[in-house]
C-alpha atoms as a PDB file:
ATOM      1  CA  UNK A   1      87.815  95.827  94.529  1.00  0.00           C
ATOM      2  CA  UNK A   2      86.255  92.271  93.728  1.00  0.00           C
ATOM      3  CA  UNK A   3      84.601  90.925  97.195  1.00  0.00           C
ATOM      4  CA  UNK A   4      85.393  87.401  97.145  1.00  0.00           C
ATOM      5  CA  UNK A   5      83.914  84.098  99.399  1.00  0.00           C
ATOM      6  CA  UNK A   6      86.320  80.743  99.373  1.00  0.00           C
ATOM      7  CA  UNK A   7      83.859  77.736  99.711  1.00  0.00           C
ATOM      8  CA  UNK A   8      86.290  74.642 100.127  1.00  0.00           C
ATOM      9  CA  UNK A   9      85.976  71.481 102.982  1.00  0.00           C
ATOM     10  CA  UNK A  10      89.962  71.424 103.346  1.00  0.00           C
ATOM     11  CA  UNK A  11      91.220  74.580 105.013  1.00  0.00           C
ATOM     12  CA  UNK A  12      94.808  74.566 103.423  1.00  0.00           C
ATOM     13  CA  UNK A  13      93.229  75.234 100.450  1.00  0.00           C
ATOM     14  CA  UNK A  14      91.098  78.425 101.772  1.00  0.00           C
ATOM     15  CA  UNK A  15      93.960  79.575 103.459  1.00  0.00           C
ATOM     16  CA  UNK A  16      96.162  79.305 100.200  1.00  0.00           C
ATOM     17  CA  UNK A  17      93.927  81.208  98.266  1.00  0.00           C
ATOM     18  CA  UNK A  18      92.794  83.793 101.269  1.00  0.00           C
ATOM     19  CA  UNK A  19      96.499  84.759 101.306  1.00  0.00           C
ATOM     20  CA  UNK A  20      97.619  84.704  97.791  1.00  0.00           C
ATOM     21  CA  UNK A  21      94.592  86.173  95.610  1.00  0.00           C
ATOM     22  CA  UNK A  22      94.496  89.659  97.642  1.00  0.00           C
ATOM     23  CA  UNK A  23      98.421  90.261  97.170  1.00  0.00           C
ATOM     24  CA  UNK A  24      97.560  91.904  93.831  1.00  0.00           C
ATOM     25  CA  UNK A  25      95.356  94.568  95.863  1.00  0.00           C
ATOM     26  CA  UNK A  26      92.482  94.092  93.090  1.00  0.00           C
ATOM     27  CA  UNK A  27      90.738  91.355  95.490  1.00  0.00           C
ATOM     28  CA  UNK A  28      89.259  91.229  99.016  1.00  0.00           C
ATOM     29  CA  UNK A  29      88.484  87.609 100.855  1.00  0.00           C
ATOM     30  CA  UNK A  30      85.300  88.874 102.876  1.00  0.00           C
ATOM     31  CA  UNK A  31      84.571  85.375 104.118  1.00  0.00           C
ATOM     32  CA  UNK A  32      84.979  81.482 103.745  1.00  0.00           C
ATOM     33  CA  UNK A  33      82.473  78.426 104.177  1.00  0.00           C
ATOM     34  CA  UNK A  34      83.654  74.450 104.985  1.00  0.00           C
ATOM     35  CA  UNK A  35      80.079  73.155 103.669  1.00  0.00           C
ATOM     36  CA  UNK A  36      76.494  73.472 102.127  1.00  0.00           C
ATOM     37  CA  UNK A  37      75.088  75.145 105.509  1.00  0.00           C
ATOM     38  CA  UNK A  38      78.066  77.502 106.212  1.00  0.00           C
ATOM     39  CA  UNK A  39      78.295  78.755 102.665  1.00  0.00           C
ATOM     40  CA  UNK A  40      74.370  79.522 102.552  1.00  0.00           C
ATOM     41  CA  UNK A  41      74.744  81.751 105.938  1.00  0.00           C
ATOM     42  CA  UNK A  42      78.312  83.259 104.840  1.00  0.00           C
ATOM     43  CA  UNK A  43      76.931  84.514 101.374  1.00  0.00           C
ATOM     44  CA  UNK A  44      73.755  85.654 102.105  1.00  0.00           C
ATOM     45  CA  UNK A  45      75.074  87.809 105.274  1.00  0.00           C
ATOM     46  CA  UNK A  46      78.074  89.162 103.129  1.00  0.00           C
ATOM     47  CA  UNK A  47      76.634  89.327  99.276  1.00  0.00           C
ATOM     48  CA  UNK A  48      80.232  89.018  97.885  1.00  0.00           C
ATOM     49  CA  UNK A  49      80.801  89.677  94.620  1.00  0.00           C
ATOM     50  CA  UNK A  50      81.994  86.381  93.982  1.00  0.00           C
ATOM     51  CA  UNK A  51      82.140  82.797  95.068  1.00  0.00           C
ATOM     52  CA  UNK A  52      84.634  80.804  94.906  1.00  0.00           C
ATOM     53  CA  UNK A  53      82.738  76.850  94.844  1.00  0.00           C
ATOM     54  CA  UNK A  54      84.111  73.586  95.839  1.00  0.00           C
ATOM     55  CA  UNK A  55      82.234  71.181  94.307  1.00  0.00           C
ATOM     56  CA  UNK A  56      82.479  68.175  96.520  1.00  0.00           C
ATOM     57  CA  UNK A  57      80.980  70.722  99.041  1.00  0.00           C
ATOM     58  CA  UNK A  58      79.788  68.395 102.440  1.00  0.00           C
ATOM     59  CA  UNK A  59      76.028  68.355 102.954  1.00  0.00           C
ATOM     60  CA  UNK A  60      75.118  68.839  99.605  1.00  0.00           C
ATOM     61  CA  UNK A  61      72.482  66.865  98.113  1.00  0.00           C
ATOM     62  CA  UNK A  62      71.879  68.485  94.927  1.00  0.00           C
ATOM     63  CA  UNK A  63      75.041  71.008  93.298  1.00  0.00           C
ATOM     64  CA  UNK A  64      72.667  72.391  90.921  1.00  0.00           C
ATOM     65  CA  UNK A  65      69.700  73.719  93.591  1.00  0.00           C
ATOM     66  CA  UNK A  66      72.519  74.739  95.897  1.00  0.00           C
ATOM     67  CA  UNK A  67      74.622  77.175  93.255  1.00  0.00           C
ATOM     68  CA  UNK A  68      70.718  78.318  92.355  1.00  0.00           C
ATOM     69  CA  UNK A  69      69.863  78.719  95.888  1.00  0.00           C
ATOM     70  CA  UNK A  70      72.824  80.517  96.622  1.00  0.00           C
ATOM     71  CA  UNK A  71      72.133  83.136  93.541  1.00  0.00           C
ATOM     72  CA  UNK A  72      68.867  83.475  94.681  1.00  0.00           C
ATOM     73  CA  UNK A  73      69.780  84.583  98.036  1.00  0.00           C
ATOM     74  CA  UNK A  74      72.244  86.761  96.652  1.00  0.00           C
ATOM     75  CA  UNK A  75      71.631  88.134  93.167  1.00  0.00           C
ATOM     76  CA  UNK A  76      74.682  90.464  92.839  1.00  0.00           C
ATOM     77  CA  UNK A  77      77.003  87.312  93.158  1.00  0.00           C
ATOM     78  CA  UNK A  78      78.488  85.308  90.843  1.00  0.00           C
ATOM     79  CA  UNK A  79      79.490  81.445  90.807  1.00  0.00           C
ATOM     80  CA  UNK A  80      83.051  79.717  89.724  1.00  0.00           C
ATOM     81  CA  UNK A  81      83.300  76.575  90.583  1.00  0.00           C
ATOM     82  CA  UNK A  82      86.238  74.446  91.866  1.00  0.00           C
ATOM     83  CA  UNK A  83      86.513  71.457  90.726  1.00  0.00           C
ATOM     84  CA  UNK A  84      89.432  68.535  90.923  1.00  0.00           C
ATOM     85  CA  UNK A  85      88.549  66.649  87.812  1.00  0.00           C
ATOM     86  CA  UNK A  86      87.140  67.730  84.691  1.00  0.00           C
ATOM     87  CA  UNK A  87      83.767  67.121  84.198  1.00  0.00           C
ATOM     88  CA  UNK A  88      80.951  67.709  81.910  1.00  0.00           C
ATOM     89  CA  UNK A  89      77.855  66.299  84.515  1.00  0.00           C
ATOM     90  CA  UNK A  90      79.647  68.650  86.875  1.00  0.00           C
ATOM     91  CA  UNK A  91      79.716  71.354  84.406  1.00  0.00           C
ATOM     92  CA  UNK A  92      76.162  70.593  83.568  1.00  0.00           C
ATOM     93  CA  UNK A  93      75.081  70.798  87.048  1.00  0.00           C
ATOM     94  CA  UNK A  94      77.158  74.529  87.769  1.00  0.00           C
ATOM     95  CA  UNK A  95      75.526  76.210  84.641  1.00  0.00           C
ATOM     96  CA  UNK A  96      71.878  74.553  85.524  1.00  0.00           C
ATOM     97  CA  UNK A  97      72.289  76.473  89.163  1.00  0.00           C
ATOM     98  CA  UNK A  98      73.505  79.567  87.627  1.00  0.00           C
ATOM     99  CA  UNK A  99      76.889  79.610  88.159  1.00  0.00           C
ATOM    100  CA  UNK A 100      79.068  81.394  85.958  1.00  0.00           C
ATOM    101  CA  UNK A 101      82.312  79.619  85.792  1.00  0.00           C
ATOM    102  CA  UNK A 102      84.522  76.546  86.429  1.00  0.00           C
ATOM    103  CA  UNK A 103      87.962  76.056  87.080  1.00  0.00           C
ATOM    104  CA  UNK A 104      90.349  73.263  87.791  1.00  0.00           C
ATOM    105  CA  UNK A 105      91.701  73.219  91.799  1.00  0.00           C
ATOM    106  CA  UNK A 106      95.013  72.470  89.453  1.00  0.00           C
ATOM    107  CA  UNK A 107      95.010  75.691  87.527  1.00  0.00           C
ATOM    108  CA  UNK A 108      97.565  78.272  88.114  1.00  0.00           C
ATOM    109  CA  UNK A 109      96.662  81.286  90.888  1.00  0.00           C
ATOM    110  CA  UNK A 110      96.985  83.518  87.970  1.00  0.00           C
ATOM    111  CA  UNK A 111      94.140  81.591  85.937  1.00  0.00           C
ATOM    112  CA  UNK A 112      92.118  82.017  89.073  1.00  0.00           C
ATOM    113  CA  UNK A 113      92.732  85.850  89.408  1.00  0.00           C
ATOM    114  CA  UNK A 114      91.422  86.076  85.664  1.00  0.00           C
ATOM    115  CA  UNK A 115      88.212  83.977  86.285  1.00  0.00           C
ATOM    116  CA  UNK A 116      87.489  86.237  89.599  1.00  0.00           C
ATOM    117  CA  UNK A 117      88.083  89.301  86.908  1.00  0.00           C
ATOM    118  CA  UNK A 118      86.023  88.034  84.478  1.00  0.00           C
ATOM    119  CA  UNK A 119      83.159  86.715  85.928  1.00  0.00           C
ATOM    120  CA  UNK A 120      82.937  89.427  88.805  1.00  0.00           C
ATOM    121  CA  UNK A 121      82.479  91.616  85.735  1.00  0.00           C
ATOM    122  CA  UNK A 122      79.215  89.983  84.180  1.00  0.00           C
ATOM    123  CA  UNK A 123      81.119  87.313  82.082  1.00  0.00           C
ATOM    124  CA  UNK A 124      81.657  83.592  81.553  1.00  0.00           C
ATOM    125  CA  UNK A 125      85.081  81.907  82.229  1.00  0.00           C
ATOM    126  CA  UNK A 126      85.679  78.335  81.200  1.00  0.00           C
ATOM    127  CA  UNK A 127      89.656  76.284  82.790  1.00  0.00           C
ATOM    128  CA  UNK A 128      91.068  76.579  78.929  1.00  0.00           C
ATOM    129  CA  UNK A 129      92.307  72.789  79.809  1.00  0.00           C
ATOM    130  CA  UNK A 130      88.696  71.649  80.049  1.00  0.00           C
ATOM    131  CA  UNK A 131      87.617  69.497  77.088  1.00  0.00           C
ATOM    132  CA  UNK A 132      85.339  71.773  74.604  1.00  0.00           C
ATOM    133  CA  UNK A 133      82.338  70.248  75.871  1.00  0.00           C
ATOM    134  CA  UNK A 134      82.416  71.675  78.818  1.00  0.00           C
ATOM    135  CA  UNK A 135      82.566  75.189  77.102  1.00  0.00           C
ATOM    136  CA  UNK A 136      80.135  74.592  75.364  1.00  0.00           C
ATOM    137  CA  UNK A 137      77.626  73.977  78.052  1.00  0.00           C
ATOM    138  CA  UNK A 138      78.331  77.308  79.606  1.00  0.00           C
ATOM    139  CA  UNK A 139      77.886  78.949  75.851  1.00  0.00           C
ATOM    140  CA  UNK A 140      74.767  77.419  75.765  1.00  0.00           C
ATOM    141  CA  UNK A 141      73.653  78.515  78.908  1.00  0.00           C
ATOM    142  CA  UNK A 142      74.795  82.456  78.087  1.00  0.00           C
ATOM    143  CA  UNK A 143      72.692  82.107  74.614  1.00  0.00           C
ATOM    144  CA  UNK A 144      69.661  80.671  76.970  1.00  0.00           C
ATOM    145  CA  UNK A 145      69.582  83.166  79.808  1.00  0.00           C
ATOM    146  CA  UNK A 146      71.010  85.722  78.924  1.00  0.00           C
ATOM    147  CA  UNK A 147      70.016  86.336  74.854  1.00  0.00           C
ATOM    148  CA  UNK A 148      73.327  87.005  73.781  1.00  0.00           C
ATOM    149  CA  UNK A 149      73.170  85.077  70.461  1.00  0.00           C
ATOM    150  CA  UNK A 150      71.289  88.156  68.768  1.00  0.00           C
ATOM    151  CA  UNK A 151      74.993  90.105  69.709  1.00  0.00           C
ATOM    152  CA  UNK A 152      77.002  86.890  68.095  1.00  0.00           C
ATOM    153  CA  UNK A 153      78.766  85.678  71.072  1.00  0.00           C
ATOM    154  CA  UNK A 154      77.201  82.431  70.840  1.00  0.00           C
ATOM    155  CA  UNK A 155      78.599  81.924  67.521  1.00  0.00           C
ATOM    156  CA  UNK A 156      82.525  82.475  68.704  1.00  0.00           C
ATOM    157  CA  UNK A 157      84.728  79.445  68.812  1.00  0.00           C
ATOM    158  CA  UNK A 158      86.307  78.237  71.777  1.00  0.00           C
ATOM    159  CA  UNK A 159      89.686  80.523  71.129  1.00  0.00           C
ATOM    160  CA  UNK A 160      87.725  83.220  70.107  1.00  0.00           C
ATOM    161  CA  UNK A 161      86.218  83.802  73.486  1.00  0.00           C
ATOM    162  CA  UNK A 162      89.407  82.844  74.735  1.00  0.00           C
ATOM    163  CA  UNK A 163      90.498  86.082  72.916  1.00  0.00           C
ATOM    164  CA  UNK A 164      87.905  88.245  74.059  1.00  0.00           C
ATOM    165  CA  UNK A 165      88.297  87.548  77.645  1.00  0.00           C
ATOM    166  CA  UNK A 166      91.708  88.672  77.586  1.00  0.00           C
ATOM    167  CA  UNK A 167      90.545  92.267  74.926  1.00  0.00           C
ATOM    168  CA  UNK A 168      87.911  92.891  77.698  1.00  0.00           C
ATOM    169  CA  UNK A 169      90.907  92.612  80.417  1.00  0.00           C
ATOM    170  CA  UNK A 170      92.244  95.539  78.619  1.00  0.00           C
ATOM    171  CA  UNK A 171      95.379  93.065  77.762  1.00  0.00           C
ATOM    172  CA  UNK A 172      97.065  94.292  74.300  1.00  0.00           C
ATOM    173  CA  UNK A 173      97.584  91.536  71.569  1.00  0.00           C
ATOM    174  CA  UNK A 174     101.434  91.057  72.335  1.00  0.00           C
ATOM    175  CA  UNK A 175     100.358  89.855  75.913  1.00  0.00           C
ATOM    176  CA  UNK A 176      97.309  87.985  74.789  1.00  0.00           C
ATOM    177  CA  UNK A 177      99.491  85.846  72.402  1.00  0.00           C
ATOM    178  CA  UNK A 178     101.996  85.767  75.773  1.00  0.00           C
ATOM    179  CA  UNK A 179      99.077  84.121  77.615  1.00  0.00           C
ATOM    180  CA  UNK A 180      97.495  81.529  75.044  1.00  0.00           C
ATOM    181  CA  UNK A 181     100.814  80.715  73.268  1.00  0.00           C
ATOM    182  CA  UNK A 182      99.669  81.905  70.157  1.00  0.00           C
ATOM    183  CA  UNK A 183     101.643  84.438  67.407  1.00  0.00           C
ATOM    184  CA  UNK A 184     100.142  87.853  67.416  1.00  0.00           C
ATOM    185  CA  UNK A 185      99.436  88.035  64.312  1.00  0.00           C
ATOM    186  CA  UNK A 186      97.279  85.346  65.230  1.00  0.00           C
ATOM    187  CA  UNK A 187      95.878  87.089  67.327  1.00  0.00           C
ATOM    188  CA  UNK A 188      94.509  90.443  65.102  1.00  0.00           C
ATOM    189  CA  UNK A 189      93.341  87.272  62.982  1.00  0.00           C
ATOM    190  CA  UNK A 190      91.019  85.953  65.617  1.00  0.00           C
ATOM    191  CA  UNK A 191      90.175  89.793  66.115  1.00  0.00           C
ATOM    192  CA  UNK A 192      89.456  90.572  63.040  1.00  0.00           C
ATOM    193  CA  UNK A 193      86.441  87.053  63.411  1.00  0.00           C
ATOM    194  CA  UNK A 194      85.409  88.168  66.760  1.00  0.00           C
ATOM    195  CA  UNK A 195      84.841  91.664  65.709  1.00  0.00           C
ATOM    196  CA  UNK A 196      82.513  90.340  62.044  1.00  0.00           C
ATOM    197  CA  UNK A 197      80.394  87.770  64.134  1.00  0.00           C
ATOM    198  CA  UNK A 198      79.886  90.547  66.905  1.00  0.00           C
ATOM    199  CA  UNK A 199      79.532  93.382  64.170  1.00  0.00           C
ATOM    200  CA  UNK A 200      81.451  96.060  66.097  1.00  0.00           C
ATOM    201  CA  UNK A 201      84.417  97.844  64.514  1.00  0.00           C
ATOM    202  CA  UNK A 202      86.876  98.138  67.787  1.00  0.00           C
ATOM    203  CA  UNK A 203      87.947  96.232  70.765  1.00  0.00           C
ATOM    204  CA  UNK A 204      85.850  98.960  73.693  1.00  0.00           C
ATOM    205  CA  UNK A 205      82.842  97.411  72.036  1.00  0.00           C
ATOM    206  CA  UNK A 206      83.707  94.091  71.248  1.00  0.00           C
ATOM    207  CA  UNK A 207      84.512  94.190  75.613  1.00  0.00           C
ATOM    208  CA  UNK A 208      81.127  95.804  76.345  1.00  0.00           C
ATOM    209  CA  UNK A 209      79.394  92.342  74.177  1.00  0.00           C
ATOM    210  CA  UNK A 210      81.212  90.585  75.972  1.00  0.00           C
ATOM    211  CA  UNK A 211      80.731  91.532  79.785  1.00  0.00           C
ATOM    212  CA  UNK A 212      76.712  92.698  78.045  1.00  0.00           C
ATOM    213  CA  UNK A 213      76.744  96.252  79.213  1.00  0.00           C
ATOM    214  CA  UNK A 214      75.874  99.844  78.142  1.00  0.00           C
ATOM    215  CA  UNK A 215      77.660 101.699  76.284  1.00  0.00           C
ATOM    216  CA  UNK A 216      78.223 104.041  78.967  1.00  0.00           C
ATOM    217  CA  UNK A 217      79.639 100.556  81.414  1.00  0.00           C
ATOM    218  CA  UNK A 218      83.254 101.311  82.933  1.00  0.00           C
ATOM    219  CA  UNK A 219      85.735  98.962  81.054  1.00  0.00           C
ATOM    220  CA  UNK A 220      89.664  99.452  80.855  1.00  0.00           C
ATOM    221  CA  UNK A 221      91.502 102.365  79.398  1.00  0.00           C
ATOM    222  CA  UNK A 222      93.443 100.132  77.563  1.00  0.00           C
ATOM    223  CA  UNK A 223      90.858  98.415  75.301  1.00  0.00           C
ATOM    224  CA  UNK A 224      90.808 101.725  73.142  1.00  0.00           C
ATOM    225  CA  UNK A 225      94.833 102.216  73.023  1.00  0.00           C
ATOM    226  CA  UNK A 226      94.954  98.792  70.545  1.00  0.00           C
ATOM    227  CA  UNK A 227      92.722  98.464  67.155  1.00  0.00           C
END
């Protein structure tokens, strides 16, 4: 179960996710934060596993030093951040602290439940309605800190990673077309790139690139039911 912090000055909007993201049973709210000072104290008590980040957080005076103050307090937890506009400076700012992800406040729940997946998993989730500048700011970031250009990732296009987010959900190619409104044979297409520019041969190790495990890392059953 993902351990999750809401970070947000209006309380609706904690309470709407506190209720709704745990009715899947695959989440756990362990705490929530109304500003800079309470969300310091709240994640370095309870180390979630992720934070969910407003970022027009009160008492902030620099977003950047406060997402990387908050991962150094708490190295085991990952950063989305929740923002109401999009926003390259703000996307700028999230990736310089360390945070791992951004998503529109406007998004649907279940774009939110597969950021929390994703990133609570070691990997990099980008709102697919942001402009491709923002994306590319967090690629640039993984390629910087985290050397995964030597495995190709920071060669994928925008779709492709959209791709491989959804193959290292263990989500089959009918339901990935489903998701991004693409054909499936569309899909295997994209595959068939992802898997070249990664140099692996099947989707269990085109996931593990992805999330930058070992081989011998947990990942879905279903990623080796689908070539």
């Amino acid at each position: 179960m993902i351990r999750i912090v809401v970070a947000d000055d209006h309380e609706m909007f904690r309470e709407m996710l506190s209720i709704a993201l745990p009715r899947g049973g695959e989440f756990q709210i362990v705490g929530e934060a109304a500003d800079a000072e309470d969300v310091r104290t709240v994640v370095e008590r309870l180390r979630p596993d992720v934070l969910l980040l407003d970022y027009k957080m009160p008492l902030v005076k620099s977003f950047s030093r406060l997402v990387g103050d908050l991962r150094d307090s708490s190295e085991r937890t990952f950063v989305i951040v929740l923002s109401g506009t999009a926003s390259t400076e703000v996307a700028r700012q999230a990736a310089d602290g360390g945070a791992s992800g951004y998503i529109l406040k406007s998004t649907q729940l279940s774009a939110v439940a597969d950021a929390v997946r994703t990133v609570g998993a070691g990997g990099i989730w980008v709102d697919p309605s942001l402009p491709r500048k923002v994306f590319e700011v967090f690629q640039r970031r993984a390629h910087n800190t985290e050397g995964r250009a030597d495995s190709g990732l920071a060669s994928l296009t925008r779709r492709e990673r959209e791709v491989l987010a959804c193959v290292a959900q263990g989500i089959s190619n009918q339901e990935i077309g489903q998701r991004l409104c693409i054909s499936e044979p569309t899909v295997k297409t994209h595959l068939t790139r992802i898997f070249a520019k990664l140099s692996v041969k099947n989707r269990l190790s085109a996931a593990l690139a992805f999330y930058n495990r070992d081989q011998s890392a947990d990942a879905p059953a279903a990623l080796a039911a689908e070539a």
